[in-house]
N, C-alpha and C. Protein backbone atom coordinates (compact mmCIF):
# COMPACT_ATOMS: atom_id res chain seq x y z
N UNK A 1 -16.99 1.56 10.95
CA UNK A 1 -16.29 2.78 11.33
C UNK A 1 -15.04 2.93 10.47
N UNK A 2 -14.66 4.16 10.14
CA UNK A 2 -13.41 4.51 9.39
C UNK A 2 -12.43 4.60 9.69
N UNK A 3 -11.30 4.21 9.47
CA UNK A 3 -9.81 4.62 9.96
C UNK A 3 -8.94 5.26 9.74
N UNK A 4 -8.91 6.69 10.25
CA UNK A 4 -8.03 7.69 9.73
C UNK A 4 -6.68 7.39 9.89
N UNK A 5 -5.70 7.76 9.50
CA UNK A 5 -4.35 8.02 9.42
C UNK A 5 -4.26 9.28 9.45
N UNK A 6 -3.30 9.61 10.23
CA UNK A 6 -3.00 11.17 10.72
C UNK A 6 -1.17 11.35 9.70
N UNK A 7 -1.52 12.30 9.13
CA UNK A 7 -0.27 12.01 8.59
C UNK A 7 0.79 13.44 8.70
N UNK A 8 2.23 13.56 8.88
CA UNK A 8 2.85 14.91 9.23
C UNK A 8 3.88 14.52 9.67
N UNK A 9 4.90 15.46 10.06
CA UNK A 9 5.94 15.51 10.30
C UNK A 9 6.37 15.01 11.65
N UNK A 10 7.83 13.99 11.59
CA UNK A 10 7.54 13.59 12.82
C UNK A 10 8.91 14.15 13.38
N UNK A 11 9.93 14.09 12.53
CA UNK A 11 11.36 14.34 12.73
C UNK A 11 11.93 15.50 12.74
N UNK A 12 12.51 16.12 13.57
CA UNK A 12 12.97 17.41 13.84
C UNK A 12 14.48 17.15 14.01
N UNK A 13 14.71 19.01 14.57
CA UNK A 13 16.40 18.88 14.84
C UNK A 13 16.33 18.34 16.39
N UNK A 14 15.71 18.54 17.15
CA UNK A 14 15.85 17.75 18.49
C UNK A 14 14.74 17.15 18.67
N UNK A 15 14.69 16.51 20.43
CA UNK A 15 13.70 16.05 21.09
C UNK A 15 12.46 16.61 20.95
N UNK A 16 12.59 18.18 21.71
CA UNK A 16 11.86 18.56 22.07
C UNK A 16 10.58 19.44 20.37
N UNK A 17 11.56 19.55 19.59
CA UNK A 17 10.41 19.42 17.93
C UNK A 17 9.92 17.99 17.64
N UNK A 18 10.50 17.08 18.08
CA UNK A 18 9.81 15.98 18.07
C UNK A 18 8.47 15.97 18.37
N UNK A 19 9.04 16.14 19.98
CA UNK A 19 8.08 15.97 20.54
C UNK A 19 6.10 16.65 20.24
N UNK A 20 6.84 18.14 19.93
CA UNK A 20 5.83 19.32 19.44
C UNK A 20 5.25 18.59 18.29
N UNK A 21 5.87 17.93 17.22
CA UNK A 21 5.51 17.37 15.80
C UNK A 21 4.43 15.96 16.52
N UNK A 22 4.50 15.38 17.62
CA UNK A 22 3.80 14.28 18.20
C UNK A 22 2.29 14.70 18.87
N UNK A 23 2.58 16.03 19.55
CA UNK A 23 1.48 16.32 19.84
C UNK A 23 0.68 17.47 19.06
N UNK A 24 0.86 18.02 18.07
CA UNK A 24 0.21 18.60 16.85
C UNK A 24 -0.98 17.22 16.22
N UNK A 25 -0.12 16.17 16.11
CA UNK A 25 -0.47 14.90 15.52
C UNK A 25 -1.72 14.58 16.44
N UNK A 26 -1.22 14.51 17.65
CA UNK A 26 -2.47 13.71 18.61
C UNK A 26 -3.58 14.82 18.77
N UNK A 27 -3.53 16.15 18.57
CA UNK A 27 -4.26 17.33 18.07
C UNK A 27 -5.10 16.74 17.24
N UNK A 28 -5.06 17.07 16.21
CA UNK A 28 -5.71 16.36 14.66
C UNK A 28 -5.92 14.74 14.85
N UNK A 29 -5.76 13.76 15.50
CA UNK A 29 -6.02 12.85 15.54
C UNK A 29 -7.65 12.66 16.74
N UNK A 30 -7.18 13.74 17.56
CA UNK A 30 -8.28 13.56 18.53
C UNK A 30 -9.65 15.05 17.97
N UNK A 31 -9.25 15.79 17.01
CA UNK A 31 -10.17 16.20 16.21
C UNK A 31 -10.63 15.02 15.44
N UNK A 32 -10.12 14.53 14.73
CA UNK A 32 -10.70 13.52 13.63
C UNK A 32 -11.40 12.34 14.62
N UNK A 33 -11.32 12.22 15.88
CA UNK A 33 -11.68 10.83 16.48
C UNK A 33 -13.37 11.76 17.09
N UNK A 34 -13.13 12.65 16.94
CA UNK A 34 -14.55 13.65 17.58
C UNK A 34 -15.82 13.49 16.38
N UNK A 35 -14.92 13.36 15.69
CA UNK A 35 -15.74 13.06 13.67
C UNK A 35 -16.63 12.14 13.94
N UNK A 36 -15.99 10.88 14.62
CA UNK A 36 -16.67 9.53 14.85
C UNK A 36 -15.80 8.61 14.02
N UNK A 37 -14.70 8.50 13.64
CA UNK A 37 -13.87 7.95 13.27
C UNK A 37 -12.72 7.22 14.20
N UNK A 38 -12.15 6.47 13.62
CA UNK A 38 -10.84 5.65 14.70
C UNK A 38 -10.00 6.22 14.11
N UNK A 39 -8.71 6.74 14.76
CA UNK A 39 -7.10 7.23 14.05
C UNK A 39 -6.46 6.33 14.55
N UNK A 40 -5.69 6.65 13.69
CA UNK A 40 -3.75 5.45 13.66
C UNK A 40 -2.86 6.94 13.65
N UNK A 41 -2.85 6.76 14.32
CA UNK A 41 -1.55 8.55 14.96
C UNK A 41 -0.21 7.77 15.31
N UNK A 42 0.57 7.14 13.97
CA UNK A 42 1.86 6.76 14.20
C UNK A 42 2.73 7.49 15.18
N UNK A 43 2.80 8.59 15.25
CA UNK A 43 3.80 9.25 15.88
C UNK A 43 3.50 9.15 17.47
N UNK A 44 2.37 8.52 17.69
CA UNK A 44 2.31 8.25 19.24
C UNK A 44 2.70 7.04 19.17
N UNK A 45 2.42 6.07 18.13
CA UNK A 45 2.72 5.04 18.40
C UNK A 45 4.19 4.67 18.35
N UNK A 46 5.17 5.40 17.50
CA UNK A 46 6.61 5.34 17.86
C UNK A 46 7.10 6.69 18.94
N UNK A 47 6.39 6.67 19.26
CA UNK A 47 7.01 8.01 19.88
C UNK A 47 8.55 8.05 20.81
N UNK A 48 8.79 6.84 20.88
CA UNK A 48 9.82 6.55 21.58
C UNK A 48 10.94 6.11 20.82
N UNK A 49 10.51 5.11 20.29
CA UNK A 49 11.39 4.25 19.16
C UNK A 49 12.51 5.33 18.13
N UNK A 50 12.27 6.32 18.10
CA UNK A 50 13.07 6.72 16.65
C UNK A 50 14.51 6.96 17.46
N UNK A 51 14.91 6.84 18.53
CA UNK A 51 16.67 6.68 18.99
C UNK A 51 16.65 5.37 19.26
N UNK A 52 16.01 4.11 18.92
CA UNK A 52 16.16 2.69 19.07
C UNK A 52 15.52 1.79 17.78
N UNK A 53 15.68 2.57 16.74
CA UNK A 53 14.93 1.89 15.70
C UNK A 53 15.74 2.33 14.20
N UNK A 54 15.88 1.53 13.27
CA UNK A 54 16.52 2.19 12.07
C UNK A 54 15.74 3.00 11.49
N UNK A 55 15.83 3.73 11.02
CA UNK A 55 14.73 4.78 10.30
C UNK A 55 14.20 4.24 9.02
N UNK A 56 14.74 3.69 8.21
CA UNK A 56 13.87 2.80 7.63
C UNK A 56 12.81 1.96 7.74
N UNK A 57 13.32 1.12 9.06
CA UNK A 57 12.13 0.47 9.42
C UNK A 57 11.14 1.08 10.15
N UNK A 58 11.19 2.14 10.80
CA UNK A 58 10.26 2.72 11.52
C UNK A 58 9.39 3.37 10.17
N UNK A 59 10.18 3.89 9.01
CA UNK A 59 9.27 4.22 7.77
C UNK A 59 8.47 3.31 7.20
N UNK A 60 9.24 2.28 7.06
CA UNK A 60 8.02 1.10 6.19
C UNK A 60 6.67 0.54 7.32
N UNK A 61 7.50 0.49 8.16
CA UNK A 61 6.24 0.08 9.61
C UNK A 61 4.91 0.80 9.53
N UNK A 62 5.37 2.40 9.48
CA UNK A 62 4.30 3.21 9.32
C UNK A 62 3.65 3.17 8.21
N UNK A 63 4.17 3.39 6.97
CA UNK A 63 3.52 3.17 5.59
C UNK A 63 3.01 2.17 5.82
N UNK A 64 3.18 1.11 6.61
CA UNK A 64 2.39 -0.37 6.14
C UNK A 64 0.98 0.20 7.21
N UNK A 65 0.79 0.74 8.27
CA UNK A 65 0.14 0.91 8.54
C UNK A 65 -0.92 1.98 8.02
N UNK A 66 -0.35 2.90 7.60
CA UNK A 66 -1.24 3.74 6.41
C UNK A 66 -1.89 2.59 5.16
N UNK A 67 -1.64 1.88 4.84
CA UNK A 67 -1.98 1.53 3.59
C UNK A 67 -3.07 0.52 4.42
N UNK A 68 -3.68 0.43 5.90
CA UNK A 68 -4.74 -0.52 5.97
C UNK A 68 -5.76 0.69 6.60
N UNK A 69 -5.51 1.88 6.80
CA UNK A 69 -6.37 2.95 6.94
C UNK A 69 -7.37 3.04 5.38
N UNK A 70 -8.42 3.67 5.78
CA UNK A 70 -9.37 3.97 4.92
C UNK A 70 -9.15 5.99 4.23
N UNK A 71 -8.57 6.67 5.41
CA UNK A 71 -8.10 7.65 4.58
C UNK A 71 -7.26 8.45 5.51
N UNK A 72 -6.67 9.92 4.85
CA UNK A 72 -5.73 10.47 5.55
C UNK A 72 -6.07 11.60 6.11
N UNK A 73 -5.40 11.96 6.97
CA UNK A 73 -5.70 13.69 7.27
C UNK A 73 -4.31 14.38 7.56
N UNK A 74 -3.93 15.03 6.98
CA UNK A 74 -2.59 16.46 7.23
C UNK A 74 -2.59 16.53 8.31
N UNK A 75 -1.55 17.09 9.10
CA UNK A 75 -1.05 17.65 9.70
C UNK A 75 -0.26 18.95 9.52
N UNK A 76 -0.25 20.45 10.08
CA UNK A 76 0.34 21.52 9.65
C UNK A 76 1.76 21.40 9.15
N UNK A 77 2.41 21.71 8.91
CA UNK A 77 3.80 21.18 8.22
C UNK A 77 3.81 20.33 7.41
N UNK A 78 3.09 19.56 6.54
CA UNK A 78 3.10 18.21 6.23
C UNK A 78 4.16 18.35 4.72
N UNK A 79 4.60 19.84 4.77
CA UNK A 79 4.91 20.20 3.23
C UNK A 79 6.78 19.62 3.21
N UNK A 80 6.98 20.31 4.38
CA UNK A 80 8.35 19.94 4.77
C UNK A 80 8.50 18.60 5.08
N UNK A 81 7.49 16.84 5.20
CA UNK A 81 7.93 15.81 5.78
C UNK A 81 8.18 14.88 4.37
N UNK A 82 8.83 14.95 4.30
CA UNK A 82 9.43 13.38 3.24
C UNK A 82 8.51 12.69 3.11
N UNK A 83 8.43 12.19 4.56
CA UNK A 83 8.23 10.59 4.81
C UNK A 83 6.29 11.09 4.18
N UNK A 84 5.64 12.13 4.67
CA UNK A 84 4.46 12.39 4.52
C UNK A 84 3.99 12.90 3.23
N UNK A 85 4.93 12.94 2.82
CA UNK A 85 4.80 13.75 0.71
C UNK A 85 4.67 11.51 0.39
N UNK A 86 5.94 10.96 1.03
CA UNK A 86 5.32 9.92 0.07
C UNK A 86 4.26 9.01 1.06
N UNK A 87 4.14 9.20 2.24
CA UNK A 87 2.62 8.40 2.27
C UNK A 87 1.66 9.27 1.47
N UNK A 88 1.48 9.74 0.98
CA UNK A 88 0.45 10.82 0.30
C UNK A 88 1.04 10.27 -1.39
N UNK A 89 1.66 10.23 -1.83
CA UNK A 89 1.91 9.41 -3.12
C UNK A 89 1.14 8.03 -2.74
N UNK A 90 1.66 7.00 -1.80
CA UNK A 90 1.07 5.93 -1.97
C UNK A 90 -0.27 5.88 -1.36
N UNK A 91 -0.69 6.71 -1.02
CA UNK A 91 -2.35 7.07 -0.80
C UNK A 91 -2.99 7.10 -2.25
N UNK A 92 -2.27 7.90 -2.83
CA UNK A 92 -3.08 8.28 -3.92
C UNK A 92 -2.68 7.23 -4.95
N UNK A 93 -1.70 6.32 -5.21
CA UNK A 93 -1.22 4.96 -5.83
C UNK A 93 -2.69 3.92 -5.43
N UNK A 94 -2.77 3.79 -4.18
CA UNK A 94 -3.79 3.04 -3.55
C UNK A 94 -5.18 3.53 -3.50
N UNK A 95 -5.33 4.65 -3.67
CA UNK A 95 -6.51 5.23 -4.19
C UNK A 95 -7.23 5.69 -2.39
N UNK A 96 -6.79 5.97 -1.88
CA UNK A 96 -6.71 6.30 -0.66
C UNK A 96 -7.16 7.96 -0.34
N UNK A 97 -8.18 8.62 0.10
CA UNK A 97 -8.47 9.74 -0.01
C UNK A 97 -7.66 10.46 1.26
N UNK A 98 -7.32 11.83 0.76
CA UNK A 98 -6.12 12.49 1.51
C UNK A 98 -6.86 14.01 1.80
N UNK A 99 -7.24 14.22 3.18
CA UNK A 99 -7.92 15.25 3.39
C UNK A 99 -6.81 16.28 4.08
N UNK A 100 -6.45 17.88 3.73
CA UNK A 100 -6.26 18.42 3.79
C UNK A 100 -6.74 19.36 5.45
N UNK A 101 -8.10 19.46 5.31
CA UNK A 101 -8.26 19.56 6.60
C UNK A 101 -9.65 18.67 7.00
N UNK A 102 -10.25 19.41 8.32
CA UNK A 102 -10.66 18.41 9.11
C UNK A 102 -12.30 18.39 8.47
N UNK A 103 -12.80 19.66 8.20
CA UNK A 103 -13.87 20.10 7.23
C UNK A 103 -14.16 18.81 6.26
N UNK A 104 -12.94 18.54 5.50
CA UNK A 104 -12.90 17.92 4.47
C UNK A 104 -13.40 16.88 5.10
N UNK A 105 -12.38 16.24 5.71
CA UNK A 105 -12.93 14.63 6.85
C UNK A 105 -14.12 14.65 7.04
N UNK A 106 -14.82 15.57 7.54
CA UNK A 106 -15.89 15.87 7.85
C UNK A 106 -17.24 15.07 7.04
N UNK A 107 -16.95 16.11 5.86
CA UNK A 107 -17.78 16.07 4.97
C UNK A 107 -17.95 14.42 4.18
N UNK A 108 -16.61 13.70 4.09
CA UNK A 108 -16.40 12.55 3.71
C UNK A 108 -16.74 11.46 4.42
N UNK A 109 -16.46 11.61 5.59
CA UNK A 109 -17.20 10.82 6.71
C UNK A 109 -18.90 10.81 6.50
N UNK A 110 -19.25 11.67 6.72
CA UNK A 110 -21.17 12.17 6.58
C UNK A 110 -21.59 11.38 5.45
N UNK A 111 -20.34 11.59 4.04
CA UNK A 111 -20.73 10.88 2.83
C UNK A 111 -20.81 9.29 2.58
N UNK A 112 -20.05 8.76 4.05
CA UNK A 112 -19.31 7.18 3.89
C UNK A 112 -20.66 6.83 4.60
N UNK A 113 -21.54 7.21 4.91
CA UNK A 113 -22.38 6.55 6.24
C UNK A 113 -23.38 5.58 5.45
């Protein structure tokens, strides 16, 4: 089975865009898990942590967890996230395929079987 990485924006001006940026994520993560795939939807998995965590480390944490996924999928906004322009550099450093939308997943999945 494959392991998506959900990738997008997690950081806003408050809580409550946070929060919206967390469940967009678990959106597209539970599309991509309908695929027949497993996701790593960081932003549920810190969902708490970013007022108890340095932001650095909550960045490398996640990148380290992207880089044992098999590929990626966007999230809407993904243009505006830093942190998601460079997991998407080191996707593509690592040779890591970066799907745009879910179609795409789709089709790549069907192809991995």
């Amino acid at each position: 089975m494959k392991v998506v990485y959900v990738a997008g924006p997690f950081r806003a001006a408050n809580d409550f865009e946070v929060d919206v940026n967390i469940r967009r994520a678990e959106e597209v993560g539970l599309e991509a898990a309908k695929l027949g795939c497993s996701v790593v939807i960081p932003h549920a998995n810190t969902r708490n942590f970013h007022h108890h965590m340095p932001e650095p480390v909550m960045l490398d944490a996640t990148l380290e967890l992207m880089r044992r996924c098999d590929a990626l999928i966007l999230v809407e906004g993904w243009q505006d996230s830093q942190g998601t322009r460079d997991e998407m550099c080191e996707a593509s450093f690592l040779g890591i395929p970066v799907f745009h939308t879910l179609f795409g997943l789709k089709n790549w999945l069907e192809g991995t079987k």
